[in-house]
Each structure stands twice: as C-alpha cells, then as structure tokens.
Protein backbone atom coordinates (compact mmCIF):
# COMPACT_ATOMS: atom_id res chain seq x y z
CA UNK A 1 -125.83 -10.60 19.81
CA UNK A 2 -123.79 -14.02 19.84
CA UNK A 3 -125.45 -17.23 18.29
CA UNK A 4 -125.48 -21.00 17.69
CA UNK A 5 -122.73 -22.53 16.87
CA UNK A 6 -123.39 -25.06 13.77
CA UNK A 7 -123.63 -28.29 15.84
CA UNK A 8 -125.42 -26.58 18.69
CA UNK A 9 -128.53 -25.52 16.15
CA UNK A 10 -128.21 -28.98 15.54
CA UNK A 11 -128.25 -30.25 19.53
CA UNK A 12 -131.51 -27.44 19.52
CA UNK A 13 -133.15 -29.10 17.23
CA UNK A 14 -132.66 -32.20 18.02
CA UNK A 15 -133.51 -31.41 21.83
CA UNK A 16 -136.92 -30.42 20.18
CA UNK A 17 -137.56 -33.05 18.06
CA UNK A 18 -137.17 -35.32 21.09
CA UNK A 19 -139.34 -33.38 23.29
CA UNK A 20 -141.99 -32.83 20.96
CA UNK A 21 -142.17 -36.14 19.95
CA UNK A 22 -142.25 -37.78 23.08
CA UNK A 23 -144.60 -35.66 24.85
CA UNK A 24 -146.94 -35.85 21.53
CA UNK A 25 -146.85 -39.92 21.61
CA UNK A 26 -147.51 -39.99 25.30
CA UNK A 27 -150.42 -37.44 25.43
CA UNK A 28 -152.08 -38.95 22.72
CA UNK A 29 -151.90 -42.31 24.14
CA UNK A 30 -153.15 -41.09 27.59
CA UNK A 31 -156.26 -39.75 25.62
CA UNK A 32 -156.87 -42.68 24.00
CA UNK A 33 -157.44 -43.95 27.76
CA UNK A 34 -159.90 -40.92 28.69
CA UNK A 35 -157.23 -38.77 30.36
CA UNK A 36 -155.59 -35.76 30.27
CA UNK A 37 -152.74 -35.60 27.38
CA UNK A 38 -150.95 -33.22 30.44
CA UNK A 39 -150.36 -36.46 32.01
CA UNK A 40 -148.89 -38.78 29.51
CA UNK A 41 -146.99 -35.38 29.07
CA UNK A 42 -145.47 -34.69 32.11
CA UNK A 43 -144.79 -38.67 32.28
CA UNK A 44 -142.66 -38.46 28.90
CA UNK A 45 -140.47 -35.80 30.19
CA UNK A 46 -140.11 -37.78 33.42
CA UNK A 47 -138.91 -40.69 31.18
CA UNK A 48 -136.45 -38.53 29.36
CA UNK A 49 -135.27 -37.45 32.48
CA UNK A 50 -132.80 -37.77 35.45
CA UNK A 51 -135.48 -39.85 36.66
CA UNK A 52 -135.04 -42.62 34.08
CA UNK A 53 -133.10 -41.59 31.00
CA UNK A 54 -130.28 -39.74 33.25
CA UNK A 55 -130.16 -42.60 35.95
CA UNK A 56 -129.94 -45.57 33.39
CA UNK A 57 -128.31 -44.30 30.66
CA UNK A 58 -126.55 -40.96 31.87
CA UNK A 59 -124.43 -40.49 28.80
CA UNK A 60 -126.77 -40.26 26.25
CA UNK A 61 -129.14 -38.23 28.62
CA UNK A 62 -125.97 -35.72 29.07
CA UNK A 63 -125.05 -35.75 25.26
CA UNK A 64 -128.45 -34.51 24.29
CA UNK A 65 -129.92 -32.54 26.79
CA UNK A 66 -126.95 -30.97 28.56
CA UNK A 67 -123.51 -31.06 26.53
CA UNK A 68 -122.95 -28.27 25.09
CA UNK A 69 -124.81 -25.84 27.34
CA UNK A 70 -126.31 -23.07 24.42
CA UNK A 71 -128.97 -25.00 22.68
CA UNK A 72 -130.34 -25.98 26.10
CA UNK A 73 -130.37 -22.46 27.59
CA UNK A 74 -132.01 -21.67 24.16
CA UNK A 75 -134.53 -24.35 24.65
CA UNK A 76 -134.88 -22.91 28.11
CA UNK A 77 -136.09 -19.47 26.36
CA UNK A 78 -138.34 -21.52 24.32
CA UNK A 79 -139.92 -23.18 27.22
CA UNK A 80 -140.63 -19.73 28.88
CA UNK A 81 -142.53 -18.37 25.71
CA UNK A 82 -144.80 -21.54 25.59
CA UNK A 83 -145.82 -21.10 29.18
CA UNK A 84 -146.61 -17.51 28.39
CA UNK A 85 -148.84 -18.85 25.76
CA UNK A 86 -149.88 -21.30 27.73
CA UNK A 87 -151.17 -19.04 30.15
CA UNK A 88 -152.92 -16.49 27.80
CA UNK A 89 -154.92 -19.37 26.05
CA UNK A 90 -156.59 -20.17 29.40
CA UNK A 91 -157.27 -16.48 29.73
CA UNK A 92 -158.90 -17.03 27.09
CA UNK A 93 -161.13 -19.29 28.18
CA UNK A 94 -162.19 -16.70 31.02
CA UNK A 95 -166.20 -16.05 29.83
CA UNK A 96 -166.63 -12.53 31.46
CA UNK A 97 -170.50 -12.05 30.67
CA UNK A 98 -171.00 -15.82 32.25
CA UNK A 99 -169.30 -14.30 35.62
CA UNK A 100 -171.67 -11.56 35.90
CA UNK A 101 -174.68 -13.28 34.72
CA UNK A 102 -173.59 -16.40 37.69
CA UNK A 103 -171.76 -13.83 39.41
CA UNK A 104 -173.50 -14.69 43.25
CA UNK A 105 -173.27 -18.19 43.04
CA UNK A 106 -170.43 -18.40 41.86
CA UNK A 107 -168.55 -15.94 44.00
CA UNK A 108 -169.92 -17.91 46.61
CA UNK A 109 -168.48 -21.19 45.52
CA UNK A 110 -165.25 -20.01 43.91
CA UNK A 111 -164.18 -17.54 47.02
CA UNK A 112 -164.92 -20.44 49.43
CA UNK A 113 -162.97 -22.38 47.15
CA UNK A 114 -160.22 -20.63 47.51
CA UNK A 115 -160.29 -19.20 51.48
CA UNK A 116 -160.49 -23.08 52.58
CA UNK A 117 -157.41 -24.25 50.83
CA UNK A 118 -155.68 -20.91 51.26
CA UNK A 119 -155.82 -21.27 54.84
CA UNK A 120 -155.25 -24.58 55.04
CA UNK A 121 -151.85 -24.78 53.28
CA UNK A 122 -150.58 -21.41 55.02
CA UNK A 123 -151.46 -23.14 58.31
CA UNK A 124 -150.22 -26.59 57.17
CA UNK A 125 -146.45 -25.22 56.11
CA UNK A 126 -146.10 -22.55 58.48
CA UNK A 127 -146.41 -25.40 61.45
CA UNK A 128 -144.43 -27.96 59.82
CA UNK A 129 -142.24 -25.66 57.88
CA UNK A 130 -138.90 -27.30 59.09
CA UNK A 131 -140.16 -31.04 58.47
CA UNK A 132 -141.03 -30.41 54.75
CA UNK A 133 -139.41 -26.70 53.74
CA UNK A 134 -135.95 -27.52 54.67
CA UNK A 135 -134.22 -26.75 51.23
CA UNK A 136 -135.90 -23.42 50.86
CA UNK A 137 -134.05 -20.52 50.98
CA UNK A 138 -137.15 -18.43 52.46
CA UNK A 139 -138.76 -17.73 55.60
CA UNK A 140 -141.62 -19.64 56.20
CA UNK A 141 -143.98 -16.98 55.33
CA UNK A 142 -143.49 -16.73 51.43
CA UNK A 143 -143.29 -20.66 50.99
CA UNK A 144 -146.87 -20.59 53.26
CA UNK A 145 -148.43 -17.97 50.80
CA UNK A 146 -147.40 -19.99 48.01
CA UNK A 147 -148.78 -22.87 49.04
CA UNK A 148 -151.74 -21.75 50.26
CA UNK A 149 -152.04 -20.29 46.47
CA UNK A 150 -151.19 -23.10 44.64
CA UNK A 151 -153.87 -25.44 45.94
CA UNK A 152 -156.57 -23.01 46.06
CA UNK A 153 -156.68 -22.75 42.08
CA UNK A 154 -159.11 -24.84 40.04
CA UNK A 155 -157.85 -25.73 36.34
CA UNK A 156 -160.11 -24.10 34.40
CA UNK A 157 -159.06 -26.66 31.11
CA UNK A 158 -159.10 -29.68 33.35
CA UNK A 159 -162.98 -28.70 34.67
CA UNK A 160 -164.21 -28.11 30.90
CA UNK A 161 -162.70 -31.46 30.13
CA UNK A 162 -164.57 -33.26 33.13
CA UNK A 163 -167.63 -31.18 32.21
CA UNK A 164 -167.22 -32.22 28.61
CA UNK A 165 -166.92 -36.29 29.11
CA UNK A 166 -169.86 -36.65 31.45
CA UNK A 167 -172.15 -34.44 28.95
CA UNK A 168 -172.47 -31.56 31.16
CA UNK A 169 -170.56 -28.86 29.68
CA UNK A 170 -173.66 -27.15 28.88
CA UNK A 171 -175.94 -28.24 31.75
CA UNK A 172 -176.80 -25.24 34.31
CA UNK A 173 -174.68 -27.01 36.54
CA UNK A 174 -171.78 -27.45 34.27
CA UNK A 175 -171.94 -23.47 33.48
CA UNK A 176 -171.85 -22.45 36.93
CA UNK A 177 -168.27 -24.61 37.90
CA UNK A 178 -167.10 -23.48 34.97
CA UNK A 179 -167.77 -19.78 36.18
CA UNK A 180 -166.70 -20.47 39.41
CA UNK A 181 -163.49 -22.02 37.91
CA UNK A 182 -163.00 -18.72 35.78
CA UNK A 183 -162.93 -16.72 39.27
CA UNK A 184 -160.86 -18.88 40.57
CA UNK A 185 -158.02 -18.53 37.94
CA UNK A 186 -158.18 -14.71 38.26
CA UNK A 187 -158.01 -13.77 42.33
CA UNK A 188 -155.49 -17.40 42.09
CA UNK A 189 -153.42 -15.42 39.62
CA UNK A 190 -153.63 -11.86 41.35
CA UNK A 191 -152.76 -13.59 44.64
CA UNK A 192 -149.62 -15.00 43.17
CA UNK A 193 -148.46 -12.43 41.88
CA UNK A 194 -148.63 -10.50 45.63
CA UNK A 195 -146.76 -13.83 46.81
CA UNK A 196 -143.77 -13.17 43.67
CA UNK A 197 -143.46 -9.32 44.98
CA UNK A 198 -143.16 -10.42 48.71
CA UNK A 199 -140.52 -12.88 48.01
CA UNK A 200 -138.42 -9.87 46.24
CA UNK A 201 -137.03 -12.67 43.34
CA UNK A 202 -133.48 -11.77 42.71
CA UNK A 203 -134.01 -8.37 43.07
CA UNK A 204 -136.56 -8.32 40.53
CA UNK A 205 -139.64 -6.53 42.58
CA UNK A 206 -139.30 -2.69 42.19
CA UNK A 207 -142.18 -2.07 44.48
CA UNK A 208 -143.43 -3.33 47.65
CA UNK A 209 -145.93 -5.80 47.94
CA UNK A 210 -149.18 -3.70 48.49
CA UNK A 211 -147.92 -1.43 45.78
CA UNK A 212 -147.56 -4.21 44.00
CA UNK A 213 -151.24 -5.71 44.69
CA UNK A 214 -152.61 -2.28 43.71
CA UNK A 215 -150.94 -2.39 40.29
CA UNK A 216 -152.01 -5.83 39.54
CA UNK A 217 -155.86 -4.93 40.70
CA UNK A 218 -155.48 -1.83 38.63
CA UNK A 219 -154.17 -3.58 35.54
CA UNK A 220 -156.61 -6.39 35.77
CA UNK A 221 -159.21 -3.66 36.28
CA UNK A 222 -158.55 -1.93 33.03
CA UNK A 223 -158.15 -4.95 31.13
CA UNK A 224 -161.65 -6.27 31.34
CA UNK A 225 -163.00 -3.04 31.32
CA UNK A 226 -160.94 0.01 29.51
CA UNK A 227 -158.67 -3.07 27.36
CA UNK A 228 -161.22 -4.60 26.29
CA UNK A 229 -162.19 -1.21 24.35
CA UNK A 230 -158.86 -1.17 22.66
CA UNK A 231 -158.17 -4.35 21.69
CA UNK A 232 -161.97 -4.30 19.62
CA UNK A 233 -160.89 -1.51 17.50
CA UNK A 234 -157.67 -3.54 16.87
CA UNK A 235 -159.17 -6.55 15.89
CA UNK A 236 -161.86 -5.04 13.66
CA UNK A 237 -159.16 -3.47 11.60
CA UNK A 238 -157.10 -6.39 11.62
CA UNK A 239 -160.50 -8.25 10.19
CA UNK A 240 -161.62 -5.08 8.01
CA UNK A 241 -158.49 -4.31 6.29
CA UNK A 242 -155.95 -7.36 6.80
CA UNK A 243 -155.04 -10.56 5.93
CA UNK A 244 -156.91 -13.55 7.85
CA UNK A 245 -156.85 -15.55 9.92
CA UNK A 246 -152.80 -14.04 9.60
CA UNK A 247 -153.24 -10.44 10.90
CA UNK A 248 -155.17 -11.76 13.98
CA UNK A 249 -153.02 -14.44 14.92
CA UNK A 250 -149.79 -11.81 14.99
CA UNK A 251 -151.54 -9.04 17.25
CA UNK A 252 -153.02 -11.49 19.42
CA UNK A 253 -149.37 -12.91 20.25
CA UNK A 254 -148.05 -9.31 20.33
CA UNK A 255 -150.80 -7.90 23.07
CA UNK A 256 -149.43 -11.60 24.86
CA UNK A 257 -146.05 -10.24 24.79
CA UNK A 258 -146.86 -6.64 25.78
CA UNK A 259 -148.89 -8.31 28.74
CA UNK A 260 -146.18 -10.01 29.73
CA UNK A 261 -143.35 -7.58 29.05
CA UNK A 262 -145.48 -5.01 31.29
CA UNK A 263 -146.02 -7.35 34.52
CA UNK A 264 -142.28 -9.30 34.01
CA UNK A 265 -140.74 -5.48 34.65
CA UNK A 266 -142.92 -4.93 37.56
CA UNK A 267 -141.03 -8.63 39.10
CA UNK A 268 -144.40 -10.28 39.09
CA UNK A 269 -143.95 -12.64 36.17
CA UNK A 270 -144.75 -12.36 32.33
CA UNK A 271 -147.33 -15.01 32.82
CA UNK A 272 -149.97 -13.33 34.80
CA UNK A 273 -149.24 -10.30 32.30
CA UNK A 274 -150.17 -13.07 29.22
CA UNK A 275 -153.13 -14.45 31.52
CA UNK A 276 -155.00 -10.86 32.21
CA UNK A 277 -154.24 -10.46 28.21
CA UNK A 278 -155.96 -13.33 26.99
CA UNK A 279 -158.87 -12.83 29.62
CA UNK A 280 -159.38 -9.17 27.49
CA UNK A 281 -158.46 -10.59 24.05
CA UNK A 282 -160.71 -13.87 24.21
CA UNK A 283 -163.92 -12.02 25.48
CA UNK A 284 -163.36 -9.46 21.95
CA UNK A 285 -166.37 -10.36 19.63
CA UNK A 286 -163.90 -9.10 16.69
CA UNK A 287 -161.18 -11.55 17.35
CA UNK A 288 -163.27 -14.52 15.00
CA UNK A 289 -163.25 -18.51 16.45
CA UNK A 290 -161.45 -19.48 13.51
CA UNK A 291 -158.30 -17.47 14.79
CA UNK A 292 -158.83 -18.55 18.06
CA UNK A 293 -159.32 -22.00 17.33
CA UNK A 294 -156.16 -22.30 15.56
CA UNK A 295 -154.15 -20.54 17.91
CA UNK A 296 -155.45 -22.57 20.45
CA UNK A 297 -154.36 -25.71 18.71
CA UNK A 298 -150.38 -23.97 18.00
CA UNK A 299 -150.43 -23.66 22.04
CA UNK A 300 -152.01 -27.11 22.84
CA UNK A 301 -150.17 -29.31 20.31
CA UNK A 302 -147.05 -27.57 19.76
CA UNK A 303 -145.89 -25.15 22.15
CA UNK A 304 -147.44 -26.86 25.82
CA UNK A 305 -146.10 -30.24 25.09
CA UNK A 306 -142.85 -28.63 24.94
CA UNK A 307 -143.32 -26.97 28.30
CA UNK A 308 -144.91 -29.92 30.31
CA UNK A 309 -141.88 -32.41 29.01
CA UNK A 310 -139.77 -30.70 29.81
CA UNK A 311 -140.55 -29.58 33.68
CA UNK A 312 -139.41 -33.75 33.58
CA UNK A 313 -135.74 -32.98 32.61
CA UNK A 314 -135.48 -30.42 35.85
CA UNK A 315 -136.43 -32.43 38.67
CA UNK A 316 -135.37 -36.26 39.30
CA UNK A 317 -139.06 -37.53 40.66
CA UNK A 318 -137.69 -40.62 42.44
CA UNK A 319 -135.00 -39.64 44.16
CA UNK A 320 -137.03 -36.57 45.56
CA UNK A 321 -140.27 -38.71 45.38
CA UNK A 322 -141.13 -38.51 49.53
CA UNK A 323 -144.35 -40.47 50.21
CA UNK A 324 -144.94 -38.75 53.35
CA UNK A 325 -144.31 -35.17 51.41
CA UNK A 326 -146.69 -36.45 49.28
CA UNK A 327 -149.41 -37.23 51.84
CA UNK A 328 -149.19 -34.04 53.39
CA UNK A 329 -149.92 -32.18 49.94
CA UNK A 330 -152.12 -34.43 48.95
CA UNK A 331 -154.31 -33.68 52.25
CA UNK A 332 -154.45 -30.37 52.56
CA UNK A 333 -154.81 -29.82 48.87
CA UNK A 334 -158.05 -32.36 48.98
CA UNK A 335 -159.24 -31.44 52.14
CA UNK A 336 -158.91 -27.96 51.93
CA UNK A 337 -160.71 -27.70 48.17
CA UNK A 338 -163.14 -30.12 48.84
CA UNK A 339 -164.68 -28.32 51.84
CA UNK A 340 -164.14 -25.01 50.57
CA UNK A 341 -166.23 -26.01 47.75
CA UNK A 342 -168.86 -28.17 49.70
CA UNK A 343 -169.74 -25.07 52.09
CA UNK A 344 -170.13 -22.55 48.85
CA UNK A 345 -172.66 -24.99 47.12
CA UNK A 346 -174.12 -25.55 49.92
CA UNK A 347 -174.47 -21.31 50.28
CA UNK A 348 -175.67 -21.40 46.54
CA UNK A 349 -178.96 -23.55 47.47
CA UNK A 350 -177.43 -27.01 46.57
CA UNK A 351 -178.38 -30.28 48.75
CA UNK A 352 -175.70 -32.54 50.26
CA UNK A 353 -174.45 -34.95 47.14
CA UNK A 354 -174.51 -32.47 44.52
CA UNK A 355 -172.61 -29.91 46.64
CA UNK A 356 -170.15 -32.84 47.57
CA UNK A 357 -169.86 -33.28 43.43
CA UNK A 358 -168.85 -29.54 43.34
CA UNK A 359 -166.40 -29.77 45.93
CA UNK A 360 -164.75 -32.31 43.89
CA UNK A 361 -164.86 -30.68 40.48
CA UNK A 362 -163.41 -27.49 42.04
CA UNK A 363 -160.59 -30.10 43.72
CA UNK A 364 -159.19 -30.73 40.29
CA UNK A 365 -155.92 -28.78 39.57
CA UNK A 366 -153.50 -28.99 35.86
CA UNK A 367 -151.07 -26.84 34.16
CA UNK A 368 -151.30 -23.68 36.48
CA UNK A 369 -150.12 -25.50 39.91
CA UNK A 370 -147.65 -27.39 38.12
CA UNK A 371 -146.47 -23.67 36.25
CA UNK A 372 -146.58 -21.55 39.81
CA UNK A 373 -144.87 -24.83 41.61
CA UNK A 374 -141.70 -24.75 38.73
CA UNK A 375 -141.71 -20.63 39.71
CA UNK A 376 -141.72 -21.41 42.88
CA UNK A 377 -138.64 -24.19 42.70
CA UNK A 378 -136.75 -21.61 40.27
CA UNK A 379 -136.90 -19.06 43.05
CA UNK A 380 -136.04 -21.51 46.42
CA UNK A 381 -139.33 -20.82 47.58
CA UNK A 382 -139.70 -24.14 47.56
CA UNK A 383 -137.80 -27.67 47.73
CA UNK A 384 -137.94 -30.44 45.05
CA UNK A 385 -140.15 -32.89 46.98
CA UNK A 386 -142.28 -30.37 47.61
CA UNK A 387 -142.52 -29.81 43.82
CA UNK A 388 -142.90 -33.62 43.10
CA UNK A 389 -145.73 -33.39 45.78
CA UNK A 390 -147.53 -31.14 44.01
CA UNK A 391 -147.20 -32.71 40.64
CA UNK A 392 -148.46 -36.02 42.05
CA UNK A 393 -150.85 -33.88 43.30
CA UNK A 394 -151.88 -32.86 40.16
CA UNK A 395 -151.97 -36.20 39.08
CA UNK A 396 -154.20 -37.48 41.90
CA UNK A 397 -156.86 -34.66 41.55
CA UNK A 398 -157.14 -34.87 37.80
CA UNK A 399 -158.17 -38.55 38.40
CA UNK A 400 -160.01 -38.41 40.96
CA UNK A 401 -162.62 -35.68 40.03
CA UNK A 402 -164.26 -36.84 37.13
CA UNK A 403 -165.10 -40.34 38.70
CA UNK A 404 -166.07 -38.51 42.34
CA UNK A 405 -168.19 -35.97 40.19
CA UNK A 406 -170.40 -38.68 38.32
CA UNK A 407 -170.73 -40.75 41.58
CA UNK A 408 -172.01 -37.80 43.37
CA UNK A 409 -174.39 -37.01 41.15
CA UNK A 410 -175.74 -40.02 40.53
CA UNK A 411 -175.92 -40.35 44.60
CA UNK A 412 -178.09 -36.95 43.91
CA UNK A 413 -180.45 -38.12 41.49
CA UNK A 414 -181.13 -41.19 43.42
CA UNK A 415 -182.24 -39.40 45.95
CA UNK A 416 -184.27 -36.42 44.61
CA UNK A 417 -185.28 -37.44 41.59
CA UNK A 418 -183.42 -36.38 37.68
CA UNK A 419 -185.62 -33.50 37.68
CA UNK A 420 -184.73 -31.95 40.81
CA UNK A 421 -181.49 -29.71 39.39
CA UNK A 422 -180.78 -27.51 42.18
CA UNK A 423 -182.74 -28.53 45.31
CA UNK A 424 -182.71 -25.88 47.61
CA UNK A 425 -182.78 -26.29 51.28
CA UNK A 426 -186.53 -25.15 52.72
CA UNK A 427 -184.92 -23.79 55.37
CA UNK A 428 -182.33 -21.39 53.52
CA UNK A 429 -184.01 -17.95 52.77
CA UNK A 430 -180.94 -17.67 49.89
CA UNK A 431 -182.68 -16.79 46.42
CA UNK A 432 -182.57 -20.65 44.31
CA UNK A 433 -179.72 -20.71 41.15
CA UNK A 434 -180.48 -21.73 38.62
CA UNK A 435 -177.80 -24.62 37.82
C-alpha cells in the first residue's frame, strides 16, 4: 500500500484546514441571515475555486489544491466518505411509522410530486438535447432520466428547516410534507439508481437495468422490513453490554459502509447503499438520540462542509455560468414540482392557496440534487453548465420556498378562516386528512 510523502500529509492537511474553515465561516454566516449553511457552503468553495481563487490568483490556487497530485486524490477519498455519510444521516431522517400512518395523502402528494417533474425534465432534454447536452458523452436518453430524477426530489433537511422557521414542524400540515418529502427521497433514490445501471458507468453495472431495479426494490424491501430486525438486536447489545455512546457510533458507521460496499459492487453507487442504511438504522428504537444526535452533528459540521466546498474546486461557475441554461432548469424544475405538488394536495382534500403552499414546499431541493448532479458530471452524463444550472437551481428553490410557503398560507387563512386546517372541497367524495 504506498503513502504520503512528508510534505504531501502536510498539503492534506492543509487542503483540509482550508476547506473546513472556509465552508464553516461561510455557513455560519449564512445562518446568521436565516439561510441554509449549504449555501454559504457551496459559495466558499466557489470562492476557493477556479471560479475566483484559480482565475485571480492561479498560483496559489495550484500550490494548494493541485501541486502535488496525492494529498488531493486523498482528499478526493475523503470527500466520497462524507457524502456517504451525508446520505445515511438523511436516511435517517426517513420516519417510517409517519409514512404509513399519512401513507394516502402523502402518496398522493409525493408521487405527483415526482411524475410532474419527472416528465417534465425527460421531455424538456430529450427535445432540446443538442442545445443544452452537447458535452455529454451519452445518448439523450440517460441524461433525460437523470434529469427528470434530479428535479423530482424534495430535500427532506431543507423542508424540516422551512417547517421549523415558520413554527410548523409539528403542525398536521407540517407532518404530512415532511412525509411526503420522506417518499420522495426513497422512489428519488431507487429511480437513480435504475438511471446509474442504464448508463453502464465505466463498466461498473454487472447487471442490466431491470435486474438492477429488482435488486434495489428487493434490498430496500428487506431493509425496512427484515433489516430493521437485525440491526435492533445489534444495537441492544451494543447498549446492553458496550461502551456508550462509543459502541453505537462505530456499528452505525460500519452498517453505512456495508450499505454502501453492497450497492457500490452492484455499479449503483455506495450512496443509495448508505441512504437505505440509515432509513433502517434511524427508525431502530435501540439506537438512543444521544448517539444519533452526535453523529448527526460529526456529519453536519465536520464531514458535509467538506463535501459541499469542495464540489466549488471542480467546476469554474462563471465561465460555465449560461443564463439561458439556467432558465431552462430553473423552469422545468419549478414548473414541473410546483404542479406536481399543487394537483396531489389538491387530491388530498386541500383548497387552492394551501395546496399552492405545498407545491412550493415540495419545490425546494439541497444536498441530494447537488450530490446526483456531481455523479452525473463525474460520469459525462451531463455537461458543466448543466451542473451550474442545477446548483443555481438549488439556490433559487431553497429561497424561494420558505417565503412562497408563508405567503400562501397566509393567502389561506385570509380566506377561510385560522381554524379551517384542511378545507376540503364539498364536491370531492375523497375521505378529509387530517393536516
């Protein structure tokens, strides 16, 4: 096994210390102005960046990020583990027990949330594939699954936080987005996964693509069901008879590496193998808060800052920043969610504003788009202005859902009263939700 030479563990750790610090500053001062620390984030990376740092001064951005070349394909190991966890803390934040007990309405809003969208961006890119996909190395098929993917997932994180700043996190309405957010991550996931086998990465898939969409159904299958009777045992012992918070902390990050070991060698990516993980692990009543409160806090303040400044250093967002690119993803992304999610309210007994306020919340997107669109780049599926698209994408959504949600609502209230929580059509013979 070779290793770091002396000054390149130094380079490492300085590449780190940069990073970290940077994306730590930023995100923290982007909270302090009610938004997302993915934001300031992703901007700190963009600073450090060909973007700025490389364009300006392109010496010192080549001295510490790219000369020698070691510590920053080390880093680039690093950055793939942190995504991994990444991923398995928002499985984590999959309630199973709230999707069957909102299962119906939120089925309804979640799969229209997600066939609008879908169809829209497969539509969108497979007509004007050769305006916008020219630097792919696909046919226009893949890069049309993929983006029909990418915008049909809601950020589960990015919905909680919206839920949590206009005090309705624990409202019936706030429960049911959040479920319908939760279902959303998981067919979003499985579908992507189909999309990674079709486009046959490098030679990575060993099985076709419906063999492939049979495995990942099975394995998500057992997880929530047959897993979730393993892991239990696990975690009692590892309470009963171990060290804590210690002993829980290592298992849970070994069952996120055996996840993703297990769907990385099927060519599907060890992310949705960390994702369906965490979904089984978080929903364990012997894995205590305390451990998952302070792994939670490793990923978020440590390990995802790391991942999110760093996307930055890979893409140079102005010279590939194309406004009509931009447009177009912007559109179909908004479009397509904000329908889908309209109709599915409006299925689930809601009245006009308040389904127009879920239509919005499921429109915002974070970490997963921007983690399926760097996949995507890796493997040529698609070009970099289509990746800055969909960052700015990400950007756009973010802000706009929280303000769009409390309008909305407001709109609702002054029309049918503050006590009137659901309002169900007269005319629909659909059984009220409770929201």
């Amino acid at each position: 096994m070779g290793k770091l030479a002396t000054n390149e563990v130094l380079q490492f750790l300085i590449i780190i210390t940069v990073l970290l610090a940077t994306a730590r500053i930023m995100g923290e001062l982007f909270k302090k102005f009610g938004m997302p620390a993915i934001i300031g984030e992703l901007l700190g990376g963009i600073l450090l960046g060909p973007s700025f740092i490389g364009s300006f001064f392109p010496g010192f951005f080549h001295f510490i990020f790219q000369d020698p070349k070691q510590p920053a394909v080390a880093f680039d190991g690093l950055s793939r583990l942190s995504v991994m966890m990444l991923l398995f803390i928002a499985g984590m934040e999959v309630k199973l027990e709230n999707i069957i007990r909102r299962g119906k309405a939120a089925a309804k809003i979640s799969f229209s949330g997600i066939a609008f969208p879908l169809l829209f961006g497969f539509a969108a890119t497979w007509f004007f594939y050769d305006q916008f996909f020219d630097a792919a190395t696909t046919d226009r098929t893949v890069p049309a699954l993929f983006m029909g993917t990418a915008l049909s997932i809601t950020a589960l994180g990015v919905m909680a936080k919206i839920l949590i700043d206009i005090d309705m996190i624990k409202s019936r309405f706030g429960n049911l987005m959040m479920t319908a957010a939760m279902i959303d991550d998981i067919i979003g996931w499985m579908l992507f996964s189909v999309v990674i086998a079709l486009a046959h990465l490098e030679g990575e898939s060993k099985f076709s693509a419906v063999t492939v969409l049979g495995i990942v159904i099975g394995f998500t299958a057992f997880m929530v069901t047959v897993g979730r009777r393993i892991v239990d045992p696990m975690f009692r012992y590892a309470n009963e008879k171990l060290s804590k918070p210690g002993a829980e902390l290592s298992l849970a990050m070994l069952l996120c590496l055996a996840g993703g070991i297990f769907t990385e060698w099927l060519g599907i990516k060890a992310i949705f193998g960390a994702f369906i993980m965490g979904v089984a692990i978080g929903n364990s009543p012997y894995f205590t808060q305390k451990a998952k409160d302070t792994f939670h806090d490793i990923v978020t303040y440590v390990f995802s800052p790391l991942f999110f400044v760093s996307i930055g250093l890979k893409v140079n967002f102005v010279s590939n920043f194309d406004f009509t690119i931009v447009l177009f993803v912007l559109a179909i992304s908004i479009l397509g969610k904000v329908i889908g999610g309209f109709i599915g309210a409006r299925l689930s007994g809601f009245k006009y504003h308040k389904s127009v306020a879920v239509g919005f919340g499921m429109n915002a997107r974070g970490s997963q788009e921007i983690v399926l669109g760097l996949i995507a780049l890796q493997a040529g599926i698609i070009n970099e202005k289509i990746f800055v698209g969909l960052v700015v994408m990400t950007f756009v959504t973010i802000l706009l859902a929280g303000p769009m949600i409390r309008y909305f609502l407001r709109k609702h209230e002054e029309i049918n009263g503050p006590s009137s929580d659901l309002n169900t059509r007269q005319s629909e013979t659909t059984v009220p939700v409770a929201v």
